[in-house]
C-alpha atoms as a PDB file:
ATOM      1  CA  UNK A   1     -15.141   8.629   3.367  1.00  0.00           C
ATOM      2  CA  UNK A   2     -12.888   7.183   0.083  1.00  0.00           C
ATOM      3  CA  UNK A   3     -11.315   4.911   2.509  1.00  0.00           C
ATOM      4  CA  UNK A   4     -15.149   3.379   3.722  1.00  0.00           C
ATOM      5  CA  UNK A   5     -15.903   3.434  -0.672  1.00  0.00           C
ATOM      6  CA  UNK A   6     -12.821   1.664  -1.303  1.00  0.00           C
ATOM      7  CA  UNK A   7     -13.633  -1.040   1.580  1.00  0.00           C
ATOM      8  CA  UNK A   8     -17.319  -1.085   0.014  1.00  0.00           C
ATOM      9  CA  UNK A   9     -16.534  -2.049  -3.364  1.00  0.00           C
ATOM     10  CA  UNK A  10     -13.897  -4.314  -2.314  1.00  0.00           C
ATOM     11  CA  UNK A  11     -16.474  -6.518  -0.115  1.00  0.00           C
ATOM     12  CA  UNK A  12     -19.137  -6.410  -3.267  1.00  0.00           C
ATOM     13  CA  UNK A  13     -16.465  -6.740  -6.054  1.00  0.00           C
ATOM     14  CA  UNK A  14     -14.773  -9.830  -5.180  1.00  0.00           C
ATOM     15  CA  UNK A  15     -16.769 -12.400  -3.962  1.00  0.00           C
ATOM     16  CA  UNK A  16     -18.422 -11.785  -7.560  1.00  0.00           C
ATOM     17  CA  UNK A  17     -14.714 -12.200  -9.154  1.00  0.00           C
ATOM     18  CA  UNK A  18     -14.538 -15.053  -6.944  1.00  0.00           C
ATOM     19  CA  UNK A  19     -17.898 -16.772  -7.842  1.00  0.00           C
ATOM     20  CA  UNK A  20     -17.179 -16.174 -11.210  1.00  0.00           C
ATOM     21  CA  UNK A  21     -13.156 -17.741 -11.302  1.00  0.00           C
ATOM     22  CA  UNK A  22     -14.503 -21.107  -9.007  1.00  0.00           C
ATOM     23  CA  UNK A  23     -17.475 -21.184 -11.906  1.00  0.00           C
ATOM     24  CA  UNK A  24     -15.333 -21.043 -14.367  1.00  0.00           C
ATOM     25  CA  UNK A  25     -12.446 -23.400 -13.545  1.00  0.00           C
ATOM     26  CA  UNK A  26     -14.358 -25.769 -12.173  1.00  0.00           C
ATOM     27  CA  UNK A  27     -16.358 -25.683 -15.941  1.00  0.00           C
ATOM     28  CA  UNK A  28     -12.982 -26.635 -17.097  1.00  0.00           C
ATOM     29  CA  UNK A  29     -11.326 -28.923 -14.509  1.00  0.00           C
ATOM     30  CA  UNK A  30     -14.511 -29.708 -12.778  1.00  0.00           C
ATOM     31  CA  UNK A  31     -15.739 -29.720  -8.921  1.00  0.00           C
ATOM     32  CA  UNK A  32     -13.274 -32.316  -7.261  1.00  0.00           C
ATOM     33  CA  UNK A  33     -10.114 -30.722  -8.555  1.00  0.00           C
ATOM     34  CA  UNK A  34     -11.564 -27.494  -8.178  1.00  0.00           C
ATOM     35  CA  UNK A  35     -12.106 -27.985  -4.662  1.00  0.00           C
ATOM     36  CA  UNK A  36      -8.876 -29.652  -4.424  1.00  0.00           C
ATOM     37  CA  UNK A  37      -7.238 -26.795  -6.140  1.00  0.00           C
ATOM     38  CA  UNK A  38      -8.408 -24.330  -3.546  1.00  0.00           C
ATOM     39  CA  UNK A  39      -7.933 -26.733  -0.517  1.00  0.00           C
ATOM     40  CA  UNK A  40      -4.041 -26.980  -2.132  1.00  0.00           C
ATOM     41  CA  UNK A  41      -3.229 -23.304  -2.293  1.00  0.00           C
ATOM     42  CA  UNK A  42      -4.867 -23.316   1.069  1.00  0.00           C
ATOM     43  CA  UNK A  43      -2.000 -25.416   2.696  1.00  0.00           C
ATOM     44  CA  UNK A  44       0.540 -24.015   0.585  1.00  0.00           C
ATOM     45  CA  UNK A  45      -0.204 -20.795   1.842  1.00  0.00           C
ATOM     46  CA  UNK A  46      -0.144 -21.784   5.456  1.00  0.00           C
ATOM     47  CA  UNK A  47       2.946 -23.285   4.501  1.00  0.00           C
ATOM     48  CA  UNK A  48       4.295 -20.038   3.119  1.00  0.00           C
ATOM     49  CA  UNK A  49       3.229 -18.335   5.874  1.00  0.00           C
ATOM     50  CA  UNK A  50       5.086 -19.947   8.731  1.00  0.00           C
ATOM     51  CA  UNK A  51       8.104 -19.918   6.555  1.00  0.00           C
ATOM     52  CA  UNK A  52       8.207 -16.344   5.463  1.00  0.00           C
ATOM     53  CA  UNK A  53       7.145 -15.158   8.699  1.00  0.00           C
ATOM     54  CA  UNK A  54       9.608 -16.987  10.949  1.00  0.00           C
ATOM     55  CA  UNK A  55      12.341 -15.585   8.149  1.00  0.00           C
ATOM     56  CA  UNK A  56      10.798 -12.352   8.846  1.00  0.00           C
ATOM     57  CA  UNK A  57      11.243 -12.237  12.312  1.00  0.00           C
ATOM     58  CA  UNK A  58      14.751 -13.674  12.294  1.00  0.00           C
ATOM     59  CA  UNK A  59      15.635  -9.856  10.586  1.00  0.00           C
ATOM     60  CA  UNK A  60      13.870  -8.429  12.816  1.00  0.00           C
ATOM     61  CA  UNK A  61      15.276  -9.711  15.817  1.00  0.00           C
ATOM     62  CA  UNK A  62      18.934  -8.999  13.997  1.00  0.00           C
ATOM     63  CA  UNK A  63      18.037  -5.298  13.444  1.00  0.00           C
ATOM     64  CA  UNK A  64      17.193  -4.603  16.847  1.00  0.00           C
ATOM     65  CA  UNK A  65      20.882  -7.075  17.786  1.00  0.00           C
ATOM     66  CA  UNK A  66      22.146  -4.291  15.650  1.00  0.00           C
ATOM     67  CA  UNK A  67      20.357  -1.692  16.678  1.00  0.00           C
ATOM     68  CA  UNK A  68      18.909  -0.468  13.946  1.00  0.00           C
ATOM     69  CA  UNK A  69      14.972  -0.172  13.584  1.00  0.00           C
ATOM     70  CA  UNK A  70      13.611  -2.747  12.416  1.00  0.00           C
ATOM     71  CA  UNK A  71      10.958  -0.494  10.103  1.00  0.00           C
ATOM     72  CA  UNK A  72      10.441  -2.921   6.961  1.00  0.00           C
ATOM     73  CA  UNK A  73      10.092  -5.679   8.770  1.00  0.00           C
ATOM     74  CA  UNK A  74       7.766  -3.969  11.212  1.00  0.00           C
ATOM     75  CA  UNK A  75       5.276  -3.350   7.700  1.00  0.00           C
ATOM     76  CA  UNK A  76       6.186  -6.736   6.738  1.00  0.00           C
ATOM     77  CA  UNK A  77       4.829  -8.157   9.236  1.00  0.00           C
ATOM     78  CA  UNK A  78       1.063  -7.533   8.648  1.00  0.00           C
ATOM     79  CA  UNK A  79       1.623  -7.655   4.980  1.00  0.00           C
ATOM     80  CA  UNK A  80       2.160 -11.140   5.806  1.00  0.00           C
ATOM     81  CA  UNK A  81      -1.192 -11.151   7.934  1.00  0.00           C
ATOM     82  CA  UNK A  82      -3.223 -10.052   5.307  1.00  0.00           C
ATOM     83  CA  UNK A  83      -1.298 -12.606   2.663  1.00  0.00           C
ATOM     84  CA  UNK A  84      -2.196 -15.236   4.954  1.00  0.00           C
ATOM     85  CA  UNK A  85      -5.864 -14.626   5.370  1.00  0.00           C
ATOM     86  CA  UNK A  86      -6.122 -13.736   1.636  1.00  0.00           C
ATOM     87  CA  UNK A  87      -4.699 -17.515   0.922  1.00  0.00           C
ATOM     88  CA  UNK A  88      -7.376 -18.948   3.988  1.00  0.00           C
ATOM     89  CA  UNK A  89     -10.262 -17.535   2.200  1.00  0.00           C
ATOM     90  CA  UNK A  90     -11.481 -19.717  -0.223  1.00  0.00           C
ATOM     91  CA  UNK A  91     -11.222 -18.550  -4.282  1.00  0.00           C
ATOM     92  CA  UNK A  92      -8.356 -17.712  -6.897  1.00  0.00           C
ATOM     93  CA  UNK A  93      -8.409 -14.211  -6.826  1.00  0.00           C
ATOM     94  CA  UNK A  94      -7.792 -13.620  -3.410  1.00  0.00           C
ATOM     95  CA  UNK A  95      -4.793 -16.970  -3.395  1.00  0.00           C
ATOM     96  CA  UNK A  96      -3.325 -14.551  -6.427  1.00  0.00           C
ATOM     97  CA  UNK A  97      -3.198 -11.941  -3.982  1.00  0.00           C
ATOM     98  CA  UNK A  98      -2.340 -14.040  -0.699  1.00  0.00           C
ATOM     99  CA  UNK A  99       0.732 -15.117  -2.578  1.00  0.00           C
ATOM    100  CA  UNK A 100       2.124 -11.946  -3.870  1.00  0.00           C
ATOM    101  CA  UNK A 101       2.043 -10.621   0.113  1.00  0.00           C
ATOM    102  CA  UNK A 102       4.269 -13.925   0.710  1.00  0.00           C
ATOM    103  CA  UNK A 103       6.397 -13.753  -1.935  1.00  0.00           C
ATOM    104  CA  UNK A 104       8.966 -12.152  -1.147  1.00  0.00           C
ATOM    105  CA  UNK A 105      10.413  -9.904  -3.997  1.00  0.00           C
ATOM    106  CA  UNK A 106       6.455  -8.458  -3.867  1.00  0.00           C
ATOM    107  CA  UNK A 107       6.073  -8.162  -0.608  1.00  0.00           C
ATOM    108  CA  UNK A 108       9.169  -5.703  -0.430  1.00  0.00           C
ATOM    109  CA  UNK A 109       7.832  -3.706  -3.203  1.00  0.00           C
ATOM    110  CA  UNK A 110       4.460  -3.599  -1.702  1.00  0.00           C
ATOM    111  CA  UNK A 111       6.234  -2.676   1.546  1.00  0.00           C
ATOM    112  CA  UNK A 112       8.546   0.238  -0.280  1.00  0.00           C
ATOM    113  CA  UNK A 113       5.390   1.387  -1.588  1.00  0.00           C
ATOM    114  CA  UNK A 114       3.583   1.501   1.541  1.00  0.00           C
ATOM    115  CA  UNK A 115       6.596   2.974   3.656  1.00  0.00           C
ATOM    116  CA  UNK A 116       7.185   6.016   0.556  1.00  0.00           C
ATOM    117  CA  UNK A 117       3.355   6.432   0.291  1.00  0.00           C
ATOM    118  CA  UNK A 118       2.386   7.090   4.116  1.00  0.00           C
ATOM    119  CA  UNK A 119       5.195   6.436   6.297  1.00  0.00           C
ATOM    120  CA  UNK A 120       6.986   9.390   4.667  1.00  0.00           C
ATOM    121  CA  UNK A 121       3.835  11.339   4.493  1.00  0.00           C
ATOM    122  CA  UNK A 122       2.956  11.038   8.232  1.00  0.00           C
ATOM    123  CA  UNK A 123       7.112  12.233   8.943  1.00  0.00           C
ATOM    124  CA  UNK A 124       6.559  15.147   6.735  1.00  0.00           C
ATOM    125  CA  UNK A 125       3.047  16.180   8.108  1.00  0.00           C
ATOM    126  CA  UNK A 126       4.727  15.534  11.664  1.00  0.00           C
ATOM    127  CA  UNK A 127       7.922  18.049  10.699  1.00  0.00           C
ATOM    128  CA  UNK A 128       5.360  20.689   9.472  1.00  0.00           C
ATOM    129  CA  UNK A 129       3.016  20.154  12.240  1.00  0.00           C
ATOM    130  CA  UNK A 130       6.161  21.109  14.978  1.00  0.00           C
ATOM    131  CA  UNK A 131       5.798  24.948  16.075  1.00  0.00           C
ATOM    132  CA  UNK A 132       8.193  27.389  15.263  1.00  0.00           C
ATOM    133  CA  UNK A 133       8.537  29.452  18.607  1.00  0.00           C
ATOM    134  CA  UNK A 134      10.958  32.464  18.462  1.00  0.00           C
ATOM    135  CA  UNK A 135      10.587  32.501  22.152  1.00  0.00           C
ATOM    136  CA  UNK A 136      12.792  29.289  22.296  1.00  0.00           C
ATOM    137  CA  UNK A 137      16.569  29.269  22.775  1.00  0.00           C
ATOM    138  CA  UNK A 138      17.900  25.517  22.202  1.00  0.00           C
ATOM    139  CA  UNK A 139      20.481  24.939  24.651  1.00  0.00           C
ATOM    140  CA  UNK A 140      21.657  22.275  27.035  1.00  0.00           C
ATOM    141  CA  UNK A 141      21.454  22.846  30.777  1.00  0.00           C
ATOM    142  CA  UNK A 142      24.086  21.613  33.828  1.00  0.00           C
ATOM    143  CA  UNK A 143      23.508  22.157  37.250  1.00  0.00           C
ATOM    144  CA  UNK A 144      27.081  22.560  39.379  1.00  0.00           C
ATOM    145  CA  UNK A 145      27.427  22.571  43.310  1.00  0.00           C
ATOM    146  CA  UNK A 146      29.645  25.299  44.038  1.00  0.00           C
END
């Protein structure tokens, strides 16, 4: 249930913050460049996201040419989702948050974060998880014709 609370006050919490920063702005700039402003960081962001995501891909691909596995760029890749549609929606707040998911130096840490936090988690849960059978001999088998 935190995870449904969380989601709760995040759809009743911002479009309040948002209301409030598009008041308030366009109090100081007024309407025109206020919408302007938004319709701006709107194409930017698109922008930023067909950039950072065809760069993002381009490692990918050259991880698995290596192959290695491709594991930050596979949480990268919907960090850059969620950046994206952040910078769609209309309002500052959310553009503030759009564009640290597309900036690159952020988006790493977010992904480092997000790769110790759970990824590691979910391996160690996994590892514990795994039964311990004394029954069980570890061995390799052959078959040979005589």
């Amino acid at each position: 249930m935190r995870f449904f609370h969380i989601v709760l006050l995040f759809f009743l919490i911002v479009p309040f913050v948002e209301i409030y920063l598009l008041l308030k702005i366009g109090a100081i700039v007024g309407a025109a460049a206020t919408i302007a402003l938004v319709v701006f960081t709107a194409v930017l962001g698109a922008w930023m996201l067909r950039q950072q995501g065809f760069a993002t891909f381009q490692r990918f691909k050259n991880s698995l040419d290596r192959g290695e596995i491709p594991a930050r760029e596979m949480i990268e890749g919907p960090i850059l989702l969620v950046g994206g549609a952040l910078l769609l929606t209309p309002g500052f707040f959310t553009d503030i948050v759009g564009f640290a998911c597309l900036i690159p130096a952020t988006r790493s840490k977010i992904a480092a974060f997000l790769i110790e936090k759970y990824m590691l988690t979910v391996n160690e849960q996994v590892h514990r998880q795994t039964p311990k059978d004394s029954n069980v001999i570890e061995g390799e088998f052959r078959k040979e014709d005589d």
